[in-house]
Protein backbone atom coordinates (compact mmCIF):
# COMPACT_ATOMS: atom_id res chain seq x y z
CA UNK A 1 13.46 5.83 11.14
CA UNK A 2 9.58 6.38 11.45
CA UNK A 3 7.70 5.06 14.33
CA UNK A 4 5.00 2.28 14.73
CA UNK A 5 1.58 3.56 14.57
CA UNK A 6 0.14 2.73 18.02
CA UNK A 7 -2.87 0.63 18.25
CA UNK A 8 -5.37 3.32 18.39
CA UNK A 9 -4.10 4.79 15.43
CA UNK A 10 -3.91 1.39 13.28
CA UNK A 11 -7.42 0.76 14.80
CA UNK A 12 -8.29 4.58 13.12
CA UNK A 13 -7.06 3.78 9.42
CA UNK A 14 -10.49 1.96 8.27
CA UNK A 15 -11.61 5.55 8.13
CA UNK A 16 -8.99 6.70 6.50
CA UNK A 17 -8.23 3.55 3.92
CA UNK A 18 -11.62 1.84 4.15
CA UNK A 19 -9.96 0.16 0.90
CA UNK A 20 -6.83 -1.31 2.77
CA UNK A 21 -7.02 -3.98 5.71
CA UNK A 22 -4.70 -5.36 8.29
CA UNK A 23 -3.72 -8.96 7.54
CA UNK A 24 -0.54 -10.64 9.13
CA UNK A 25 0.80 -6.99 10.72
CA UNK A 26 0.89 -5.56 6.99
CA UNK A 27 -1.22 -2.36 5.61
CA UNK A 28 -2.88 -4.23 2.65
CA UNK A 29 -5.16 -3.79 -0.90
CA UNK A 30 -6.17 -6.10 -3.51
CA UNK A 31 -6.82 -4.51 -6.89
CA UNK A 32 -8.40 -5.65 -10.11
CA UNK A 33 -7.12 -3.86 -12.86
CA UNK A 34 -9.41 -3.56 -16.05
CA UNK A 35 -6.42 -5.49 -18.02
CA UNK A 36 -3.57 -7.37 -17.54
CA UNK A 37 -1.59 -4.19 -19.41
CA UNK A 38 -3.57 -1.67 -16.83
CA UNK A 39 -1.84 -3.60 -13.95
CA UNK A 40 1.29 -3.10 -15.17
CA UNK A 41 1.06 0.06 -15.28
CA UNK A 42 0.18 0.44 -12.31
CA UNK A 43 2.96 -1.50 -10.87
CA UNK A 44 5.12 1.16 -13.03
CA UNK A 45 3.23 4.59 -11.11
CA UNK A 46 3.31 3.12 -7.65
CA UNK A 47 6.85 2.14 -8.17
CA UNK A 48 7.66 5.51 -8.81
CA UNK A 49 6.33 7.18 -5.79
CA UNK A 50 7.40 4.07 -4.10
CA UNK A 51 10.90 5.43 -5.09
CA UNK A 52 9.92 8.91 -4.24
CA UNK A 53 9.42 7.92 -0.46
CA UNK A 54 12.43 5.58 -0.91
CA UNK A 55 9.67 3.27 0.89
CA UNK A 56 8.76 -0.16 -1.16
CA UNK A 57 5.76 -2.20 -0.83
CA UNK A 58 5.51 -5.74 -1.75
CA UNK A 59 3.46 -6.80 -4.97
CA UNK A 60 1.93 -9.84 -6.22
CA UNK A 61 0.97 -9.79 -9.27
CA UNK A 62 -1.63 -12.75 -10.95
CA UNK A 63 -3.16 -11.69 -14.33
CA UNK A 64 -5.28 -8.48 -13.35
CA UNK A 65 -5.12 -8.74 -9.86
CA UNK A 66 -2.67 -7.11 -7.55
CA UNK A 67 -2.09 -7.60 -3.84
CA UNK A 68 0.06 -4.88 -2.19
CA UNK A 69 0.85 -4.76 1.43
CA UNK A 70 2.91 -2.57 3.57
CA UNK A 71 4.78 -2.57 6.34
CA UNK A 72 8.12 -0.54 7.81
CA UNK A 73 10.78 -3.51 8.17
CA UNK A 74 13.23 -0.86 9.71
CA UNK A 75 10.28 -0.28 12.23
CA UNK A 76 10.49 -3.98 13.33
CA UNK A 77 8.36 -4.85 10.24
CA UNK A 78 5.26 -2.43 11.83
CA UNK A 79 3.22 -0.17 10.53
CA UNK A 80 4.44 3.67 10.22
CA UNK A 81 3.07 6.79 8.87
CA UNK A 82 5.01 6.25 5.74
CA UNK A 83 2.95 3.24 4.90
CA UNK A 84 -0.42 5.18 5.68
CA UNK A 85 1.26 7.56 3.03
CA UNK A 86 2.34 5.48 0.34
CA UNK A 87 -1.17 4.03 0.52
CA UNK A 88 -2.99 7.19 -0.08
CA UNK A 89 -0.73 8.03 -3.33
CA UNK A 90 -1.73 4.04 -4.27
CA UNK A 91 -5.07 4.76 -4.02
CA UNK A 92 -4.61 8.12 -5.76
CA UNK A 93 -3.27 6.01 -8.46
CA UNK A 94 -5.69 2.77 -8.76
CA UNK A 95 -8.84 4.91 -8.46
CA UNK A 96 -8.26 7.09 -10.86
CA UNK A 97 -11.05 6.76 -14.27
């Protein structure tokens, strides 16, 4: 099981992830995908290295815009270094041309 990130190092992750925000405990993004098809796709890429990590983030999906958030639930639903990770490959993946 991975370990909650400690306050200092949650406080650190704007530096890291200045894309990504804390809201309600939860590592989270919005995107807006150039299409509706684009999203999708990226759904399908992040699901894979989602799978990879065998470490799932939650998506909402409306039209072209995607919300993703992340948090460890066996961590007591904190935030671990395998969120941190998964959201580096995400951006990877969304910020690509």
């Amino acid at each position: 099981m991975a370990d909650p990130l400690t306050g200092e190092q949650i406080a650190a992750l704007h530096a890291d992830l200045p894309l990504w925000r804390i809201e309600d405990g939860m590592l989270v993004r919005d995107v807006q995908a150039p299409s509706f098809l684009r999203g999708i796709e990226f759904v399908v890429a992040i699901g894979n290295a989602a799978e990879e990590l065998d470490h799932h983030p939650d998506i909402d999906i409306r039209w072209r815009h995607l919300r993703l958030a992340l948090v460890t639930h066996s961590a007591g639903s904190r935030i671990t270094d395998l969120d941190v990770t998964l959201a580096r490959q995400i951006d990877q993946i969304v910020d690509q041309p």
